[in-house]
N, C-alpha and C. Protein backbone atom coordinates (compact mmCIF):
# COMPACT_ATOMS: atom_id res chain seq x y z
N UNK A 1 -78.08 236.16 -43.67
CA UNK A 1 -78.22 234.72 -43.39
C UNK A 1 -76.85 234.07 -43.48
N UNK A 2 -76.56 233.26 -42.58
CA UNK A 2 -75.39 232.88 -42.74
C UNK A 2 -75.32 231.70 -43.44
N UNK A 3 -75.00 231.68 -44.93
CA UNK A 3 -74.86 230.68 -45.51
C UNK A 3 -73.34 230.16 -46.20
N UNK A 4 -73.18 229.09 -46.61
CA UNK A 4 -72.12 228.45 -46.92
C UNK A 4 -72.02 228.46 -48.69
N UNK A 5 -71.41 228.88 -49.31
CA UNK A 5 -71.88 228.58 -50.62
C UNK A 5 -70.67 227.24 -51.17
N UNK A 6 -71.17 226.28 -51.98
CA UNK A 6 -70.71 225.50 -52.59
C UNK A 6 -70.50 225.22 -54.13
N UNK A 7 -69.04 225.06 -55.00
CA UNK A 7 -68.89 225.31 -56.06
C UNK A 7 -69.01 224.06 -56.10
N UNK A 8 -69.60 223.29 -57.65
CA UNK A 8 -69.21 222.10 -58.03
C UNK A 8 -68.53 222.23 -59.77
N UNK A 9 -67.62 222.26 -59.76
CA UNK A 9 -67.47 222.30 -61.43
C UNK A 9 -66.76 221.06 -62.04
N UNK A 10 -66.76 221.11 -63.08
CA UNK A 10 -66.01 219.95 -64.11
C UNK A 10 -66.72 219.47 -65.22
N UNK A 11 -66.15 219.28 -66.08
CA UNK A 11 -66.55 218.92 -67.46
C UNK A 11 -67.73 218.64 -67.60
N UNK A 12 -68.49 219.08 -69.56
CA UNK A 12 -70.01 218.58 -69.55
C UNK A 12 -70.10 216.84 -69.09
N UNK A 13 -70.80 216.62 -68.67
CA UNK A 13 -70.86 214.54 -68.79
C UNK A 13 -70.22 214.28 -67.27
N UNK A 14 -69.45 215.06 -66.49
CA UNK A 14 -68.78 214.48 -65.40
C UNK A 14 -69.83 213.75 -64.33
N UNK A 15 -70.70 214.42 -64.19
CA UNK A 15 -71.32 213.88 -63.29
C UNK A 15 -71.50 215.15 -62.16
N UNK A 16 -71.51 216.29 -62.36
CA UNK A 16 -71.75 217.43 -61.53
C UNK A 16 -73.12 217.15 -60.92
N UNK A 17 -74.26 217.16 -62.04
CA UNK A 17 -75.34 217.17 -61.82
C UNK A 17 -76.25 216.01 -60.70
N UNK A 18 -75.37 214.43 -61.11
CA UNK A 18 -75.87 213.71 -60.27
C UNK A 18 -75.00 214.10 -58.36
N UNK A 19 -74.26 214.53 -58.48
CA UNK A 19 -73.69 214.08 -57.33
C UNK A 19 -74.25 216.01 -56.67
N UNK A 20 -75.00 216.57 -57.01
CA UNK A 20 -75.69 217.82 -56.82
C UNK A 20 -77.09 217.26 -56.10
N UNK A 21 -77.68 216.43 -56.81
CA UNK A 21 -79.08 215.87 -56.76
C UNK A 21 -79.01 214.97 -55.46
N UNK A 22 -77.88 214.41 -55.50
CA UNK A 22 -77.57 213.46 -54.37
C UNK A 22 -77.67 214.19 -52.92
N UNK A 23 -76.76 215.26 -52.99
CA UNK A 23 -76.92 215.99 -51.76
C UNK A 23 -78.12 216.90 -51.38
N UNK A 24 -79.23 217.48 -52.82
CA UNK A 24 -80.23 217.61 -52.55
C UNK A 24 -81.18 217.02 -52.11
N UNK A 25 -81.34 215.45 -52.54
CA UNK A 25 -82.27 214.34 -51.91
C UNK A 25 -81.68 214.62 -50.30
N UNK A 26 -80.84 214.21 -49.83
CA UNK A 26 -80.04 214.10 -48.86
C UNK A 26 -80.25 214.90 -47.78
N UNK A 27 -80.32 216.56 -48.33
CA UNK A 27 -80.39 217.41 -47.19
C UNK A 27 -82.10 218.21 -47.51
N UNK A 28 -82.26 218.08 -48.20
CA UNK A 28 -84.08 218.53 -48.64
C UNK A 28 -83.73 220.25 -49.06
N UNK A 29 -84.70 221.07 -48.02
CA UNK A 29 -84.88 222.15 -48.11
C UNK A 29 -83.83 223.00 -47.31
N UNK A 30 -82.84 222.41 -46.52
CA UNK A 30 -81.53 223.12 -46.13
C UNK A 30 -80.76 223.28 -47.50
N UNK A 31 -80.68 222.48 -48.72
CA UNK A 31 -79.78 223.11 -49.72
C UNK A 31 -80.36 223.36 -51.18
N UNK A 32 -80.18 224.90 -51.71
CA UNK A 32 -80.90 225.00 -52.79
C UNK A 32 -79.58 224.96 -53.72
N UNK A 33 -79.81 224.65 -55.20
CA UNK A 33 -78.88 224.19 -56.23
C UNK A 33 -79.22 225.17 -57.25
N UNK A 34 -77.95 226.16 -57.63
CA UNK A 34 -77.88 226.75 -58.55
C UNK A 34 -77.62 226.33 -59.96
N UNK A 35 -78.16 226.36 -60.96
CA UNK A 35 -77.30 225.51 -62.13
C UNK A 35 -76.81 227.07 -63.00
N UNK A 36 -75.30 227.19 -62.89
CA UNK A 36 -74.73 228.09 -64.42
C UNK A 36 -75.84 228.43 -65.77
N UNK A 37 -76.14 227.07 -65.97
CA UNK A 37 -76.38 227.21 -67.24
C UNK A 37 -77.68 228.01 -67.13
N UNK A 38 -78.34 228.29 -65.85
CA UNK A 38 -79.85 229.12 -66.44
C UNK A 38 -79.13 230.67 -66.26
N UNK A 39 -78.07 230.81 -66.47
CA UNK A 39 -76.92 231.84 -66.54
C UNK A 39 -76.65 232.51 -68.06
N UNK A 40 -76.96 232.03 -69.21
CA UNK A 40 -76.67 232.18 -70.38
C UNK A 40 -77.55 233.50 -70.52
N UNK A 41 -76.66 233.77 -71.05
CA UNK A 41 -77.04 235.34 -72.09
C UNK A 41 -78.54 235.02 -72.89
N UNK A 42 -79.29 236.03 -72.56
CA UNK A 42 -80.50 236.19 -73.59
C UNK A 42 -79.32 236.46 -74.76
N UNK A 43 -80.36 235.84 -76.00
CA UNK A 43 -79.60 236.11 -77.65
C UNK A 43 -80.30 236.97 -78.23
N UNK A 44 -80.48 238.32 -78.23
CA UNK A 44 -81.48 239.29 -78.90
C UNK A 44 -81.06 239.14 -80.17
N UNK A 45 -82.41 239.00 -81.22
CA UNK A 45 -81.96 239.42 -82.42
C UNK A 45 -81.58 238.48 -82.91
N UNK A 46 -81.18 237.50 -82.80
CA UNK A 46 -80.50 235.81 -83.58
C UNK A 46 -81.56 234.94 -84.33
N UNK A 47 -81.34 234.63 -85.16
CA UNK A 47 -82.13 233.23 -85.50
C UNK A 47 -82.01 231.80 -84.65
N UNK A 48 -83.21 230.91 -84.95
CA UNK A 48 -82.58 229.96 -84.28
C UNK A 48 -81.55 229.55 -84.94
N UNK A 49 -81.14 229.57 -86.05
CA UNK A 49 -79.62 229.17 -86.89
C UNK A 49 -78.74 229.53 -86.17
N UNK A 50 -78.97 231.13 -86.07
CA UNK A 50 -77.38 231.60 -85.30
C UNK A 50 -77.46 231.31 -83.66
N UNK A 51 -78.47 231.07 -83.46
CA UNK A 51 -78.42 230.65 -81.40
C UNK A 51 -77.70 229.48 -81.56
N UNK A 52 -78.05 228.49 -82.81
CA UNK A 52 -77.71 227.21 -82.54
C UNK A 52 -75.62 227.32 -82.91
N UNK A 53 -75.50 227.71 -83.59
CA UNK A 53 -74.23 228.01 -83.94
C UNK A 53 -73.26 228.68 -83.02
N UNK A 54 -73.91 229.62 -81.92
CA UNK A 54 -72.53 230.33 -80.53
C UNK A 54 -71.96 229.34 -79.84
N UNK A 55 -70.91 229.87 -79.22
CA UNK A 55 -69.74 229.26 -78.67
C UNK A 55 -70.68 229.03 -76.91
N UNK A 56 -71.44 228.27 -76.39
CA UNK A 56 -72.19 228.21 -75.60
C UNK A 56 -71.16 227.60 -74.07
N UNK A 57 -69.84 227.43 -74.23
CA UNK A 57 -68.61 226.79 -73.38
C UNK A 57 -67.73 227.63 -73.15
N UNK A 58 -67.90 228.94 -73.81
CA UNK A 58 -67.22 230.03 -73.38
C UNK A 58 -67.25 231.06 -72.05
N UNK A 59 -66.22 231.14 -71.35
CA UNK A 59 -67.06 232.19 -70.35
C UNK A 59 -67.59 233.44 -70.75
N UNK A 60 -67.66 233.75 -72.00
CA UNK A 60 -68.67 235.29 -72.35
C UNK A 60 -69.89 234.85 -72.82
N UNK A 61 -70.37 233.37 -72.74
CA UNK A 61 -71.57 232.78 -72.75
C UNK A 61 -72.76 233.23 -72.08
N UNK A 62 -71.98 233.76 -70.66
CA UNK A 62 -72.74 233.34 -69.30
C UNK A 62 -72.97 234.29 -69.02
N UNK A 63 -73.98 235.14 -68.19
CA UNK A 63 -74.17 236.37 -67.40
C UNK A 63 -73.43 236.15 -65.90
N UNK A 64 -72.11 235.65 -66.04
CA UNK A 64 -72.02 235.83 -64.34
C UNK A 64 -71.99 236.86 -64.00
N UNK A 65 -72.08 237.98 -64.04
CA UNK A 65 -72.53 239.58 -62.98
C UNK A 65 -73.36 239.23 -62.78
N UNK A 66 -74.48 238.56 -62.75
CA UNK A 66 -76.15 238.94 -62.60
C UNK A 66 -75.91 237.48 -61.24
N UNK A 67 -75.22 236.17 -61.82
CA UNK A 67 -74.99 235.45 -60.97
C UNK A 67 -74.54 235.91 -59.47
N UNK A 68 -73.46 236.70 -59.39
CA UNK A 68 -72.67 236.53 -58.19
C UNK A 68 -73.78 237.77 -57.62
N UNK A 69 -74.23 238.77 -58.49
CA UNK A 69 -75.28 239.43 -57.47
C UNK A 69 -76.20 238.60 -56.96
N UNK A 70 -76.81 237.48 -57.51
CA UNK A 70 -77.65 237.22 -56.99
C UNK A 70 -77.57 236.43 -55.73
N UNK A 71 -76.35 235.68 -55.98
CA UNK A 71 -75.96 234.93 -54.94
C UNK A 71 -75.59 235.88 -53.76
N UNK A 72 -74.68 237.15 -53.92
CA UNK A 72 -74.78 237.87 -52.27
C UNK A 72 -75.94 238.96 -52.01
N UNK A 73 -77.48 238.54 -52.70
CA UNK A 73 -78.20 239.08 -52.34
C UNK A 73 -78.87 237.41 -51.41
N UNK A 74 -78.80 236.33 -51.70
CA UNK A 74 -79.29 234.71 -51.09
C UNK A 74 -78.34 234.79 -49.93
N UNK A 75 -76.74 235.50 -49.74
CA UNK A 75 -76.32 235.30 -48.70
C UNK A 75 -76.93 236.52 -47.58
N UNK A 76 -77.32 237.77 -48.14
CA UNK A 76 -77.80 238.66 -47.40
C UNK A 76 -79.45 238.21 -46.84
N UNK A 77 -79.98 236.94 -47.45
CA UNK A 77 -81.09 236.74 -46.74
C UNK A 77 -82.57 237.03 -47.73
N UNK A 78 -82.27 236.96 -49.00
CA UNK A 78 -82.96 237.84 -49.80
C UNK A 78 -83.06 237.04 -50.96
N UNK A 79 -84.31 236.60 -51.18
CA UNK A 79 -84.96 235.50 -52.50
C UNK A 79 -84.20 236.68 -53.84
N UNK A 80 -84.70 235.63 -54.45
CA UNK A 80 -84.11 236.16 -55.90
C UNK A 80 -84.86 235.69 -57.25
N UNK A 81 -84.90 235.81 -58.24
CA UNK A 81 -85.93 235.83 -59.83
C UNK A 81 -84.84 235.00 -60.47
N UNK A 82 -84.33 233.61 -60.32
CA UNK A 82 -83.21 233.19 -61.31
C UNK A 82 -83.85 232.85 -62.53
N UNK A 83 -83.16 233.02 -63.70
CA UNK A 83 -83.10 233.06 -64.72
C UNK A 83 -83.98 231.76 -65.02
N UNK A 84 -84.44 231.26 -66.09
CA UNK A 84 -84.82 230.11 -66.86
C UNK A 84 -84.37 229.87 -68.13
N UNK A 85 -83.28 228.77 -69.03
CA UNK A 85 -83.11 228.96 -69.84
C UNK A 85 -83.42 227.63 -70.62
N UNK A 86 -83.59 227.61 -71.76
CA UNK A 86 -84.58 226.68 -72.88
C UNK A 86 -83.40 226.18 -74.13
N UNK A 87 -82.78 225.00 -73.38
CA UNK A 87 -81.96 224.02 -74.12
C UNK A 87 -82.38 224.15 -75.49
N UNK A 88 -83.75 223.67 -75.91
CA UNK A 88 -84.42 223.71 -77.29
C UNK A 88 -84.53 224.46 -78.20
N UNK A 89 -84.05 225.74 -77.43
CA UNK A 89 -84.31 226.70 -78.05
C UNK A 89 -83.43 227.66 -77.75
N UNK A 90 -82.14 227.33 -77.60
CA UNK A 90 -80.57 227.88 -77.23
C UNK A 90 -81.14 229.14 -77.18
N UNK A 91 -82.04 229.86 -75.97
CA UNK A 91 -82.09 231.34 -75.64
C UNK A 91 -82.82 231.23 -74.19
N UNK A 92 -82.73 231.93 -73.54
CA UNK A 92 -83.35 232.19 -71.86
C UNK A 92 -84.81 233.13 -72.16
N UNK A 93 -85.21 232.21 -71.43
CA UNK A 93 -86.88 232.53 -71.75
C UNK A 93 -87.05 233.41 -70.89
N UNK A 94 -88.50 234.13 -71.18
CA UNK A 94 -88.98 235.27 -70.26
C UNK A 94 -89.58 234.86 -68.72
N UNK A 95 -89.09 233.67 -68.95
CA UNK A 95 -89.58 233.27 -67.20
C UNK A 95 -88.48 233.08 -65.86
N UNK A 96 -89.18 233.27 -64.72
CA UNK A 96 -88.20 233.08 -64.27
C UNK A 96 -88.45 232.31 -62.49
N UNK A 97 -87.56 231.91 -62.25
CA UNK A 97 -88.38 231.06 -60.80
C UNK A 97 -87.51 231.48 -59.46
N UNK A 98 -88.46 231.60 -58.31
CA UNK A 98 -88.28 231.97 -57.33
C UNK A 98 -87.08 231.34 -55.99
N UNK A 99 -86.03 231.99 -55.68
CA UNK A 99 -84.93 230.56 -55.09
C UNK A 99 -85.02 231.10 -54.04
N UNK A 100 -85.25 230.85 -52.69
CA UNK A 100 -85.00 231.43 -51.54
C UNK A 100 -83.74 230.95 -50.87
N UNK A 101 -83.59 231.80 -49.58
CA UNK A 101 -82.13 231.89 -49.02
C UNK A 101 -82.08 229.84 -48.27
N UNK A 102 -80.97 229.81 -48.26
CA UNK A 102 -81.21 228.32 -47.19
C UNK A 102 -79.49 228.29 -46.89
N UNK A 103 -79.62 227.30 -45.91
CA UNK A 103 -78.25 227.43 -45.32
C UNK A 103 -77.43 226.77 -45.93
N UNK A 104 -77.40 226.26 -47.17
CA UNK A 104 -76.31 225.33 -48.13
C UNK A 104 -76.82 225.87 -49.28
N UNK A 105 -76.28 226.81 -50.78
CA UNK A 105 -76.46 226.74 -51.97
C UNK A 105 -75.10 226.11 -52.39
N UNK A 106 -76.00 225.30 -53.49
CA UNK A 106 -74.71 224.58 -54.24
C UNK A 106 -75.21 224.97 -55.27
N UNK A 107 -73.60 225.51 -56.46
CA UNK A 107 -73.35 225.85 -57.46
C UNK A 107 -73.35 225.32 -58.25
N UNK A 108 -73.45 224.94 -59.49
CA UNK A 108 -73.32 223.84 -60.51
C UNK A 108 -72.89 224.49 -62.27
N UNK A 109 -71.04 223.76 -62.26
CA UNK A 109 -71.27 224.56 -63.76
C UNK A 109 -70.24 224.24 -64.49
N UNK A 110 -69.95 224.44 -65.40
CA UNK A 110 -68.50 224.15 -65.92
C UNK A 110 -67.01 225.06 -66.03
N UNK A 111 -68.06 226.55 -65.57
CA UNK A 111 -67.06 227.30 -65.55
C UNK A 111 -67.40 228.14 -64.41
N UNK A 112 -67.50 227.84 -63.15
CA UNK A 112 -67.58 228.40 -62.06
C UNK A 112 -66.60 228.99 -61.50
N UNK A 113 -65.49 227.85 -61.58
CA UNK A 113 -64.24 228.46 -60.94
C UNK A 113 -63.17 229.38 -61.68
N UNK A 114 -63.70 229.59 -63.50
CA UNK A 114 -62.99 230.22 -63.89
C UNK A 114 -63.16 232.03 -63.77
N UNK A 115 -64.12 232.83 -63.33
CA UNK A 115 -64.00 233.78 -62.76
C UNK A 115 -63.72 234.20 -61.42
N UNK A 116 -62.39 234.64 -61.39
CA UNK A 116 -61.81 235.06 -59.97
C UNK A 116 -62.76 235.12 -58.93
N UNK A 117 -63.36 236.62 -59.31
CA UNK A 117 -64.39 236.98 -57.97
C UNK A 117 -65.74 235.65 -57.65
N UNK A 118 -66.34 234.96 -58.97
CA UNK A 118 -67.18 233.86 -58.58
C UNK A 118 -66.41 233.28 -57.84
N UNK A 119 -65.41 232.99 -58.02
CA UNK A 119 -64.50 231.61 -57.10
C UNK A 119 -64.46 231.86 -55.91
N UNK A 120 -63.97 233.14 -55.50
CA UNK A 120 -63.46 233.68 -54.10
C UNK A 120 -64.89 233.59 -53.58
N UNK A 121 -65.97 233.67 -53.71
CA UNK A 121 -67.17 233.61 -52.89
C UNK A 121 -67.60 231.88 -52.34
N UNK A 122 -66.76 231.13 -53.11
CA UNK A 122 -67.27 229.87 -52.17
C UNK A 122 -66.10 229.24 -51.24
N UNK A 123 -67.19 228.92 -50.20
CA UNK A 123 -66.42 228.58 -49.55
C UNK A 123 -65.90 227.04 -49.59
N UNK A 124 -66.72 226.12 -50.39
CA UNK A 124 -65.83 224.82 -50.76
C UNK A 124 -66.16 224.65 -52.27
N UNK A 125 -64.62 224.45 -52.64
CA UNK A 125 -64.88 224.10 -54.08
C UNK A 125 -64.62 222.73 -54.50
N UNK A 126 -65.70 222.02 -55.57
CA UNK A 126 -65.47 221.00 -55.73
C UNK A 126 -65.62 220.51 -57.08
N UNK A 127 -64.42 219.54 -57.60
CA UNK A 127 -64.35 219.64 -58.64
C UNK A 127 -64.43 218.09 -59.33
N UNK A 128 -65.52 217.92 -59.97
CA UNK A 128 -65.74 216.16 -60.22
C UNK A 128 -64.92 215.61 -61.91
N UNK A 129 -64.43 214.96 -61.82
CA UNK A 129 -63.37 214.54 -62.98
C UNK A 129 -63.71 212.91 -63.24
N UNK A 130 -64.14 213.22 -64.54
CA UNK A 130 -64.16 211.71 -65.09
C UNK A 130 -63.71 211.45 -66.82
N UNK A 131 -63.46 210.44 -67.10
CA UNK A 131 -62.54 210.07 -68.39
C UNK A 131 -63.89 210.83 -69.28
N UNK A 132 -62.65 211.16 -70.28
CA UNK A 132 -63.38 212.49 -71.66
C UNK A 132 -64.20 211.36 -72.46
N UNK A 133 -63.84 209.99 -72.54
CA UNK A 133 -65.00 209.33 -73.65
C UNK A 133 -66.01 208.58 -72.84
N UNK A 134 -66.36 208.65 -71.30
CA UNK A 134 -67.55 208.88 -70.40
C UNK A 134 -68.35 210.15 -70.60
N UNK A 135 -67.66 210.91 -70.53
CA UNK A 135 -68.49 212.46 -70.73
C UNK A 135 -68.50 212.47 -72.14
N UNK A 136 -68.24 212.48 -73.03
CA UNK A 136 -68.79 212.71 -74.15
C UNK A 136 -70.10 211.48 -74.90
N UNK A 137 -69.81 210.69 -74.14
CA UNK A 137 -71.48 209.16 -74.29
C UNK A 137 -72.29 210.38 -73.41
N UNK A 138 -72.08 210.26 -72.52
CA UNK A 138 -73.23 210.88 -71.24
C UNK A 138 -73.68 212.05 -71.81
N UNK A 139 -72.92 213.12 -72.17
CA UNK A 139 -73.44 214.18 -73.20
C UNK A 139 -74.61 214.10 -74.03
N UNK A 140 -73.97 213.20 -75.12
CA UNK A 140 -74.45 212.75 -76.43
C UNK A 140 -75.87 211.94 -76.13
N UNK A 141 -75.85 211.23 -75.06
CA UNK A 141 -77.18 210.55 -74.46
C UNK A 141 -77.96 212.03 -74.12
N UNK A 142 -77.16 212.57 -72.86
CA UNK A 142 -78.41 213.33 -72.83
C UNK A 142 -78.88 214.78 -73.52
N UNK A 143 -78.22 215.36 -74.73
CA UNK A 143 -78.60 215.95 -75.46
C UNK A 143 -79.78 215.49 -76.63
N UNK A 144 -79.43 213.97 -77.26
CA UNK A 144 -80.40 213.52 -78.14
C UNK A 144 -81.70 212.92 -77.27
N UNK A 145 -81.56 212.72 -76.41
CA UNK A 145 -82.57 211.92 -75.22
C UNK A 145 -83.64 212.96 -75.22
N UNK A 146 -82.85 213.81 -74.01
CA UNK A 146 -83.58 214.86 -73.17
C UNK A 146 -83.89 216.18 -73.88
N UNK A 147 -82.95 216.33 -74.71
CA UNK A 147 -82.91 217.98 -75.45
C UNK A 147 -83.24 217.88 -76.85
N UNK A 148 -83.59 216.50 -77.62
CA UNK A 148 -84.47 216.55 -79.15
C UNK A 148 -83.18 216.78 -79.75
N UNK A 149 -81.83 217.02 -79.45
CA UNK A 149 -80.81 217.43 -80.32
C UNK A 149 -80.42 215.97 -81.24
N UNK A 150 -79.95 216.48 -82.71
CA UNK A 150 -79.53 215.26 -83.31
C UNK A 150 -77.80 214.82 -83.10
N UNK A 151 -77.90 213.68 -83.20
CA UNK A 151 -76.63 212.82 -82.94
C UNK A 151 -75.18 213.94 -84.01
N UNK A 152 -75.33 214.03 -84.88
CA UNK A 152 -74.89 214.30 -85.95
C UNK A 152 -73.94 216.10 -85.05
N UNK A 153 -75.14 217.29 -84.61
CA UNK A 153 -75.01 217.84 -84.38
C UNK A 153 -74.59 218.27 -82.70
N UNK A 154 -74.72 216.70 -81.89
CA UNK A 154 -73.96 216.98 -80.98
C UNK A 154 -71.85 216.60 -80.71
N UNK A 155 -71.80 216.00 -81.90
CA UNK A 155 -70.79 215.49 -82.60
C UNK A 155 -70.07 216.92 -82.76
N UNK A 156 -70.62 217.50 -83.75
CA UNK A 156 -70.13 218.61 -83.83
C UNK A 156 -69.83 219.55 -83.50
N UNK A 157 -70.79 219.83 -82.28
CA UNK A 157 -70.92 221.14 -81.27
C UNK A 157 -69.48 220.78 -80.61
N UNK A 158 -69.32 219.06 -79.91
CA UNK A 158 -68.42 218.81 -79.05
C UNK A 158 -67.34 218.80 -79.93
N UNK A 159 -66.82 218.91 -80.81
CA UNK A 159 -65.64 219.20 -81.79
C UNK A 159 -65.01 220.46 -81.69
N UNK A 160 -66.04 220.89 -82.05
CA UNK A 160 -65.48 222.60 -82.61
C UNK A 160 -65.59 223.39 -81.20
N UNK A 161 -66.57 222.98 -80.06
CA UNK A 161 -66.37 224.41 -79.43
C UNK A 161 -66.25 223.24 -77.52
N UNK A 162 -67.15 222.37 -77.61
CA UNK A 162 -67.23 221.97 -76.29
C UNK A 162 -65.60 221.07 -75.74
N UNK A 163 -64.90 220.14 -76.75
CA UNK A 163 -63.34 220.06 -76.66
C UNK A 163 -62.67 220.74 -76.16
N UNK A 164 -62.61 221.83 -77.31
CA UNK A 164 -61.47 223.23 -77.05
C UNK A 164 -61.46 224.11 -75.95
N UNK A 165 -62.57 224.23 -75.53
CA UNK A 165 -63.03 224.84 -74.23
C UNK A 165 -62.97 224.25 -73.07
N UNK A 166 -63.21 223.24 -73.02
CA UNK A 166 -62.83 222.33 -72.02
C UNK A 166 -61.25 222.31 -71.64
N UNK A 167 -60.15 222.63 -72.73
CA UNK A 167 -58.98 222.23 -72.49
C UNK A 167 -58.40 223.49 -72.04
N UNK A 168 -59.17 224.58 -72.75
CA UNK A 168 -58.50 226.25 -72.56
C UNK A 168 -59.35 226.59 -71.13
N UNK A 169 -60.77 226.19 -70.91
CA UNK A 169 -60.78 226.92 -69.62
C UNK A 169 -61.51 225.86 -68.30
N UNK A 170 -61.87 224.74 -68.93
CA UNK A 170 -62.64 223.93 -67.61
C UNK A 170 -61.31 223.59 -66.78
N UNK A 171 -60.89 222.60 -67.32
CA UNK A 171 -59.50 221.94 -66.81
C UNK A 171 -58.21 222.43 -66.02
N UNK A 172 -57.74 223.63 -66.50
CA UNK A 172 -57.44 224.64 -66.01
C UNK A 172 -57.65 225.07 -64.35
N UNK A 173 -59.05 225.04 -64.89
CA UNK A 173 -59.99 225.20 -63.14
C UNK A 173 -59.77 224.86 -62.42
N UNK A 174 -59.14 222.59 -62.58
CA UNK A 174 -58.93 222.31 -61.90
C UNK A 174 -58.42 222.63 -60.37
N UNK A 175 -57.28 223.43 -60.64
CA UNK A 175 -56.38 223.74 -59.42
C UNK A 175 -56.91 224.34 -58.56
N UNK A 176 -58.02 225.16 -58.66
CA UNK A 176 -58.42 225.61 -57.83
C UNK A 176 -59.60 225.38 -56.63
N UNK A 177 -59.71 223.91 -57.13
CA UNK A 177 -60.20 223.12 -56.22
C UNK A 177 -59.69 222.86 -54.93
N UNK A 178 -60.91 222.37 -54.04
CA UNK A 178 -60.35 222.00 -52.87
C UNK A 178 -60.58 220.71 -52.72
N UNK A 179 -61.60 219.77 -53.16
CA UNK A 179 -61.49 218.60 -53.23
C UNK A 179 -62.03 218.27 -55.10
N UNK A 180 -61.26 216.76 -55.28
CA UNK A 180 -61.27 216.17 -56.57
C UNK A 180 -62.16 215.16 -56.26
N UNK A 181 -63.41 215.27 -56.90
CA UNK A 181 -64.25 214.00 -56.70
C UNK A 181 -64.03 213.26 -58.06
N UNK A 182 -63.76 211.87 -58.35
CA UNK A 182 -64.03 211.17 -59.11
C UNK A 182 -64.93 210.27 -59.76
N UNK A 183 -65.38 210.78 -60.86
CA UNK A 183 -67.09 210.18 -61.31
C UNK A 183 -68.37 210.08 -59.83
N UNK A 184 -67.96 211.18 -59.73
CA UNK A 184 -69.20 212.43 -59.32
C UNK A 184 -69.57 211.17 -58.14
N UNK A 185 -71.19 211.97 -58.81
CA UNK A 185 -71.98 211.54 -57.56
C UNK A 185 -72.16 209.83 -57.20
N UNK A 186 -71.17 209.09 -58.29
CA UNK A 186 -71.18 207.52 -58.24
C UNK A 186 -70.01 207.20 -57.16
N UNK A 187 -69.09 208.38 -56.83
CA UNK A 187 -68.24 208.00 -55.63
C UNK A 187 -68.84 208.16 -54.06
N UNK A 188 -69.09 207.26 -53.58
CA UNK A 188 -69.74 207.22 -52.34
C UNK A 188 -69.09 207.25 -51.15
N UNK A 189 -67.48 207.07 -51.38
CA UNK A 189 -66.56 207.83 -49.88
C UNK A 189 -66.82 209.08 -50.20
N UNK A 190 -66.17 210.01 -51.38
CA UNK A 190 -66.42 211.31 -51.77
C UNK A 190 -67.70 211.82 -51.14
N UNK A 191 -68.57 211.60 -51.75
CA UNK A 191 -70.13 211.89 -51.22
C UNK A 191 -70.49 211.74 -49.97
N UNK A 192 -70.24 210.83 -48.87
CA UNK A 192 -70.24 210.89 -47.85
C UNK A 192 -69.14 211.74 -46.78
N UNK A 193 -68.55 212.43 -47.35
CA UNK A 193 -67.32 212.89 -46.89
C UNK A 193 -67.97 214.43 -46.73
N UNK A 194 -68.57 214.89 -48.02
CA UNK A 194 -69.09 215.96 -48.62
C UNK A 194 -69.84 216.12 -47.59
N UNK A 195 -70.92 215.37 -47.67
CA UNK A 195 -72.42 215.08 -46.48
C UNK A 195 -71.90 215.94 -45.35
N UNK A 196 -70.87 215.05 -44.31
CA UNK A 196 -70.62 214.90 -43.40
C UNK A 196 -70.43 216.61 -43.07
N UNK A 197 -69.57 217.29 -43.99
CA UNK A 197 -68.99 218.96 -44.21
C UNK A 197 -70.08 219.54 -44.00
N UNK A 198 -71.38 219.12 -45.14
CA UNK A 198 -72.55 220.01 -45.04
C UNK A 198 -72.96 219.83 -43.98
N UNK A 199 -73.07 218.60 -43.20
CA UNK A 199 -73.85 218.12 -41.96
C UNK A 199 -72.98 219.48 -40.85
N UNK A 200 -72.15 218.84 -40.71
CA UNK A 200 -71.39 219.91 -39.48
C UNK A 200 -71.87 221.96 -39.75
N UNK A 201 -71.92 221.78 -40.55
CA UNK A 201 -72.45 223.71 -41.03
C UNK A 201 -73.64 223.44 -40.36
N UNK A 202 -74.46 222.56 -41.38
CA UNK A 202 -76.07 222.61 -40.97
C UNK A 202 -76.20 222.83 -39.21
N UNK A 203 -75.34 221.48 -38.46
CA UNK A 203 -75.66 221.67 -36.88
C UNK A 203 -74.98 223.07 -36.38
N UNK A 204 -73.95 223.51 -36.86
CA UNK A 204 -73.50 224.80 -36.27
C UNK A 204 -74.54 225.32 -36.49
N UNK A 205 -75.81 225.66 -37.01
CA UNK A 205 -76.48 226.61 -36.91
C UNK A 205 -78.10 227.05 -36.64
């Protein structure tokens, strides 16, 4: 199947996610959205103490082997079992949901672009950047909101491991972008610009 794959990366809080959703409303069932994070390592054997305690911003967090197979089995035309993973319960559950091939997958993650071979497989990379004390409110909202996490302990997580990581490997990433979107999916030249890219693939085909 001839598909296009699309990276979106940049910091937790940037706004990856909305400006992902945007182009999914947008284009429907021409683009399916990968998210990284249902990428995380099963934790065999851990307590919830010690699940809650790993370095979850690291790239040895993530199963990307299982990722990039799956993705050039979606470019060969061929559904796939992606992962499901359970915020609440910092471990990837035994379930898993069905993604079929479509002519736009977009990527979604914080560390997409930091493995070579993931990177080299898309063909546009995009990288959304917004001020660190926006993303760390937006975080902190939606960890205690959406994910039952306490205030106290998302404080902390973003101290010790989501900071440092951000500076040693998200940021970094930057460069290897091809376009810089600024506060995501709230930039609407950006986003329409984006559109327009996916639009032209979609009619080529």
């Amino acid at each position: 199947m001839d598909t296009i794959l699309i990276g979106v990366a940049g910091g937790t809080g940037s706004g990856k996610t909305t400006l992902t959703h945007h182009l999914k409303d947008h284009f429907g069932e021409d683009v399916t959205v990968i998210g990284h994070d249902s990428y995380y390592k099963r934790q065999e054997g851990k307590t919830y103490e010690e699940r809650a305690k790993q370095n979850y911003d690291h790239p040895s967090a993530f199963d990307t082997d299982l990722l990039i197979e799956h993705l050039k089995a979606l470019k060969r035309g061929e559904s796939i079992q992606c992962p499901v993973y359970s915020y609440k319960d910092h471990n990837r559950t035994d379930q898993t949901v069905t993604i079929h091939p479509a002519k736009v997958i977009l990527v979604e993650g914080i560390l997409i672009f930091q493995s070579p071979i993931l990177r080299d497989m898309f063909d546009i990379k995009i990288f959304v950047e917004t001020d660190a004390d926006e993303r760390i409110l937006r975080r902190a909202l939606r960890d205690v909101q959406d994910r039952g996490r306490s205030l106290e302990s998302v404080v902390h997580q973003y101290l010790t491991t989501v900071k440092p990581m951000h500076e040693q490997f998200v940021e970094p990433s930057r460069k290897y972008a091809d376009i810089i979107v600024l506060e995501g999916g709230h930039n609407l030249v950006a986003l329409e610009m984006i559109m327009q890219r996916i639009q032209n693939h979609i009619d080529e085909r």
